[in-house]
N, C-alpha and C. Protein backbone atom coordinates (compact mmCIF):
# COMPACT_ATOMS: atom_id res chain seq x y z
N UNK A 1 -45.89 7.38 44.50
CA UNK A 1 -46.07 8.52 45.42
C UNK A 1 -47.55 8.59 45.86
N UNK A 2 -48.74 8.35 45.30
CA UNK A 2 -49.84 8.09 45.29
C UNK A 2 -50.31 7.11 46.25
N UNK A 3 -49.40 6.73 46.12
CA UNK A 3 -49.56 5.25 47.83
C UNK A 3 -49.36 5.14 48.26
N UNK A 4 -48.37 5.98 48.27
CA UNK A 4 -47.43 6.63 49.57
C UNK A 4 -48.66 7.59 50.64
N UNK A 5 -49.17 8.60 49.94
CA UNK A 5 -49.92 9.42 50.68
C UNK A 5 -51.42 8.76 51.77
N UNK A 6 -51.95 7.98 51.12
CA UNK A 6 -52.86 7.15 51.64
C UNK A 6 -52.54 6.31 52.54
N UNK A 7 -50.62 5.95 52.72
CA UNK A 7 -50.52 4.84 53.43
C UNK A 7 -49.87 5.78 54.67
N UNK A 8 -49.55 6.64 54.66
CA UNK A 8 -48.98 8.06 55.65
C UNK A 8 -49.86 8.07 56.70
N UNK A 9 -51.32 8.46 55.96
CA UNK A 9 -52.10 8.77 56.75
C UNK A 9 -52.92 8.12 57.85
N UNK A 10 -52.40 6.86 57.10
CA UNK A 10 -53.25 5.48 57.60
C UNK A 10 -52.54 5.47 58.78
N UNK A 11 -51.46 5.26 59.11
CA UNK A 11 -50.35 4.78 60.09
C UNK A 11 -50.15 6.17 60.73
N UNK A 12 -50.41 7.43 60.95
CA UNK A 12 -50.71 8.39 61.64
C UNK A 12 -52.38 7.66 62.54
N UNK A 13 -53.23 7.79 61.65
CA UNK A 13 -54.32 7.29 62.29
C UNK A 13 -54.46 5.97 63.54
N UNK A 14 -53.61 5.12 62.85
CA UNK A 14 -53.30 3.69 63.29
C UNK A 14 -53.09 3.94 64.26
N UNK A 15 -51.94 4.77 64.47
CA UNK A 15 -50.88 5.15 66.02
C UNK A 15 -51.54 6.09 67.10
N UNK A 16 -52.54 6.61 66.73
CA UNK A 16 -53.32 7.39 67.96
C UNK A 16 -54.12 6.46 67.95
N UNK A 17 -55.22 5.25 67.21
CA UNK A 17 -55.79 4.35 67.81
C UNK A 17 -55.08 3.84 68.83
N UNK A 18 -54.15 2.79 68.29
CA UNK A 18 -53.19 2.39 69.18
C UNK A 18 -52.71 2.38 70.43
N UNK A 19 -52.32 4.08 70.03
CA UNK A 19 -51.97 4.37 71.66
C UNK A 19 -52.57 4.57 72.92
């Protein structure tokens, strides 16, 4: 669950670079 949260946020972040 712990790596879960860090990897959430990452790929929120990722996707407004992205877009």
């Amino acid at each position: 669950m712990e790596r879960k949260a860090p990897i959430d946020a990452f790929q929120g972040v990722r996707a407004l670079l992205k877009a």
